[in-house]
C-alpha atoms as a PDB file:
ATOM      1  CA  UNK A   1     118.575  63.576  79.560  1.00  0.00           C
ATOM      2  CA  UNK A   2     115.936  65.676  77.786  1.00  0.00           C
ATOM      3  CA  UNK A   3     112.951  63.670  76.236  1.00  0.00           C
ATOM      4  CA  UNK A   4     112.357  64.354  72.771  1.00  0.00           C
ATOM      5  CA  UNK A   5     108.589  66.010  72.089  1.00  0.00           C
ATOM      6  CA  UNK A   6     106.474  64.404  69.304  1.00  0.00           C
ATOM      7  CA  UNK A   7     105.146  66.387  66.208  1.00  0.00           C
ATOM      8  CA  UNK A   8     101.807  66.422  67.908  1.00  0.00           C
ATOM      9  CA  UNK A   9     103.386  67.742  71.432  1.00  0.00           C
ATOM     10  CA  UNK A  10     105.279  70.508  69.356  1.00  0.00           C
ATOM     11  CA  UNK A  11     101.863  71.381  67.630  1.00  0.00           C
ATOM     12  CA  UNK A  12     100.306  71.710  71.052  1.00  0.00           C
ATOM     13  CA  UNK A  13     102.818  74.023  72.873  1.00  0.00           C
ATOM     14  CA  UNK A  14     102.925  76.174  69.373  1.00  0.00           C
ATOM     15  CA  UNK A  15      99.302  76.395  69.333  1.00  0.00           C
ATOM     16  CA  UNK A  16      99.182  77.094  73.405  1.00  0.00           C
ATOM     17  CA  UNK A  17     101.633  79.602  73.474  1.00  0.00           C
ATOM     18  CA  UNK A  18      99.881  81.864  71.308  1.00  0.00           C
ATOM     19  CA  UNK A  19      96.593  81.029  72.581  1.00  0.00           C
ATOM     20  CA  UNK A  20      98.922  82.443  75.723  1.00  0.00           C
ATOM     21  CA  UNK A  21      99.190  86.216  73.771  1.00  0.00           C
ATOM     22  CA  UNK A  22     102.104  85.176  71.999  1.00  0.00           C
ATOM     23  CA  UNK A  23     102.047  86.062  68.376  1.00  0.00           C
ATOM     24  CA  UNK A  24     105.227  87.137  67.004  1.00  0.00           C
ATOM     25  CA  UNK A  25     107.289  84.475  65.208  1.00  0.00           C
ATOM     26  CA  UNK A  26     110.023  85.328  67.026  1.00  0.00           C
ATOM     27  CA  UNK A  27     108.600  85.434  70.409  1.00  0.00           C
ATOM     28  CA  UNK A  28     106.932  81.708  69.533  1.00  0.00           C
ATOM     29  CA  UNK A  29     110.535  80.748  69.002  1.00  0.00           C
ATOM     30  CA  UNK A  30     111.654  81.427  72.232  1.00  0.00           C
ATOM     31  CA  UNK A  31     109.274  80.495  74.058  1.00  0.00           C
ATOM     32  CA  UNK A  32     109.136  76.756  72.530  1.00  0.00           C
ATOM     33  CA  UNK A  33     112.566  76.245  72.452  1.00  0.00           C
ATOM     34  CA  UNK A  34     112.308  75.527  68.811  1.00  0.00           C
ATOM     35  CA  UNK A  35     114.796  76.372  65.932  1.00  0.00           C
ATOM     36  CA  UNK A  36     113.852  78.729  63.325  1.00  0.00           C
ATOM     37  CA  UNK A  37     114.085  76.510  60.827  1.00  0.00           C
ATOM     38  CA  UNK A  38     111.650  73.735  62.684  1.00  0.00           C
ATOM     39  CA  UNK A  39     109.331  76.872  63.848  1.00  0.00           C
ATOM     40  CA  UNK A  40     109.009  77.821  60.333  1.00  0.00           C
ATOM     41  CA  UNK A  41     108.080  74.389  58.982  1.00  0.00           C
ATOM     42  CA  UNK A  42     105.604  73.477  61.890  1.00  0.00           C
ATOM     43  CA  UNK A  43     104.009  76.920  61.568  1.00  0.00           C
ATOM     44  CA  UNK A  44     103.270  76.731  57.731  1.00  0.00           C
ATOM     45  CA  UNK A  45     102.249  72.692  58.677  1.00  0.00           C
ATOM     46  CA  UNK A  46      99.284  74.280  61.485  1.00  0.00           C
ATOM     47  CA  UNK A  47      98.514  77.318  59.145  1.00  0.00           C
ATOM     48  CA  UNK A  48      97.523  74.566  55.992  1.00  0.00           C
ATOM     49  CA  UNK A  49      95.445  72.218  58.383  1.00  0.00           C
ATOM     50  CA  UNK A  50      93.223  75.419  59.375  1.00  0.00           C
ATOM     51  CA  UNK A  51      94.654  75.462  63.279  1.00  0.00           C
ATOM     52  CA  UNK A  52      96.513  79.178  62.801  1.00  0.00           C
ATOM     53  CA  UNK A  53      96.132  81.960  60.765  1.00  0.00           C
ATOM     54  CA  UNK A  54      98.058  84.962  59.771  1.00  0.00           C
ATOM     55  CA  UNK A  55      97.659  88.606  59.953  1.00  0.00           C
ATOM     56  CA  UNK A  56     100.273  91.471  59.323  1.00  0.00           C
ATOM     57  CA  UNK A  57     100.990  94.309  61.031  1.00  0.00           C
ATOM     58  CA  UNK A  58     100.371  96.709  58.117  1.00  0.00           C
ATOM     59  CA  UNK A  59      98.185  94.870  55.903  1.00  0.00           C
ATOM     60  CA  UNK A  60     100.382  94.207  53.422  1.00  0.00           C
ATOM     61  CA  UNK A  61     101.769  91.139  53.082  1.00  0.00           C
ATOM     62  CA  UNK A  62     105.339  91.609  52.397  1.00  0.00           C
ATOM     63  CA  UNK A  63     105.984  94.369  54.304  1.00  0.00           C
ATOM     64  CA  UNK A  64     103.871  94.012  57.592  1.00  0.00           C
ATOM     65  CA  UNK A  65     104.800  91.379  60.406  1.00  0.00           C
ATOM     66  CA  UNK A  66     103.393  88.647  61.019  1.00  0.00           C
ATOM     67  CA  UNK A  67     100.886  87.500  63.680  1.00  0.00           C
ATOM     68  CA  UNK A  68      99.366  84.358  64.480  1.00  0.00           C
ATOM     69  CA  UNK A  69      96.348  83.409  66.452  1.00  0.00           C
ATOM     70  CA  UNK A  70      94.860  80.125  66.745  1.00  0.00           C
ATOM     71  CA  UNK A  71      91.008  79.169  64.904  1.00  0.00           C
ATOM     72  CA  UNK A  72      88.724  77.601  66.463  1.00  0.00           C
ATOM     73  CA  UNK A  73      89.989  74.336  64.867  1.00  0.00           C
ATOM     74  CA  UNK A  74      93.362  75.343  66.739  1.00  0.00           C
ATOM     75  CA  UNK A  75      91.412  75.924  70.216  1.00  0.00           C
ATOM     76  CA  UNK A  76      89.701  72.074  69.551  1.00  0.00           C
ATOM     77  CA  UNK A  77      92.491  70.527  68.745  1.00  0.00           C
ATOM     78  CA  UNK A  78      94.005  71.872  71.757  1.00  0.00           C
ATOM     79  CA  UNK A  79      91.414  71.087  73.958  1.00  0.00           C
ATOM     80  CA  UNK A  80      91.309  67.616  73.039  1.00  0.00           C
ATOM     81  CA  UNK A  81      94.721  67.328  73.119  1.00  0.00           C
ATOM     82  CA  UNK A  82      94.973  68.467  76.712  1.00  0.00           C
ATOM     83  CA  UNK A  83      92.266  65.996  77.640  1.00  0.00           C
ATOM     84  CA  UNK A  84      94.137  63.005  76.179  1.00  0.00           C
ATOM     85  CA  UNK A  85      97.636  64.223  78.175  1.00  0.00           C
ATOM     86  CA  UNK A  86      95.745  64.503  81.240  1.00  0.00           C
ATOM     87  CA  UNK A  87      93.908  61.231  81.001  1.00  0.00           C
ATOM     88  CA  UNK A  88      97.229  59.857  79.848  1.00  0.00           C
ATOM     89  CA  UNK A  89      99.315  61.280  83.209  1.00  0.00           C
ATOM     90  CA  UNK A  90      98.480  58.491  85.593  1.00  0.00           C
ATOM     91  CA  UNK A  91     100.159  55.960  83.452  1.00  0.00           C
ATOM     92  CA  UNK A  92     103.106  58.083  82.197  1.00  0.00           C
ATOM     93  CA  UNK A  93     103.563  58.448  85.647  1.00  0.00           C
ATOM     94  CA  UNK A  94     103.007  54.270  86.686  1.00  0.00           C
ATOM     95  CA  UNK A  95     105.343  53.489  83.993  1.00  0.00           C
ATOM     96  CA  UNK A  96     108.718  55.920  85.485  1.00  0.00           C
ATOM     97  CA  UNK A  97     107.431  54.410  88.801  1.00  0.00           C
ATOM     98  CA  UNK A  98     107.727  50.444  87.705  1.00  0.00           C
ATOM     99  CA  UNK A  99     111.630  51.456  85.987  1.00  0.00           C
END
């Protein structure tokens, strides 16, 4: 049984993998196990709260690819993040434990 990741959990390994050198929509896909669809939604969703931004390949909007990178913002709310999960693991890990 696969557990189900929150919004903020899929934020996080969005935001990590292209802090990884990840930047291609397509690539972030893959590599979160996401559908386009949900990729697309939670991308636009990081890119209006100021955590990712866009570049294209060309310049041009329409016809250059897009690239993402994470903002500052991004790389705080990631660190924080990470801090919470790890100060979190000892009772995530209690609680299968006790079951």
């Amino acid at each position: 049984m696969s557990i189900r990741r929150s919004r903020l959990e899929l934020h996080a390994d969005i935001l990590a993998t292209i802090q990884g050198g990840v930047n291609k929509p397509t690539r972030i896909m893959y590599n979160t196990g996401l559908a386009w669809m949900s990729l697309t939604q939670l991308l636009q969703s990081l890119e209006d709260q100021g955590l990712i931004e866009v570049t294209f390949t060309s310049g041009a909007e329409k016809k250059g690819r897009k690239i993402y990178s994470v903002t500052e913002k991004g790389l705080g709310f990631l660190a924080y993040f990470n801090k919470v999960k790890k100060l979190m693991e000892p009772e995530i890990h209690s609680e299968l434990v006790d079951v």
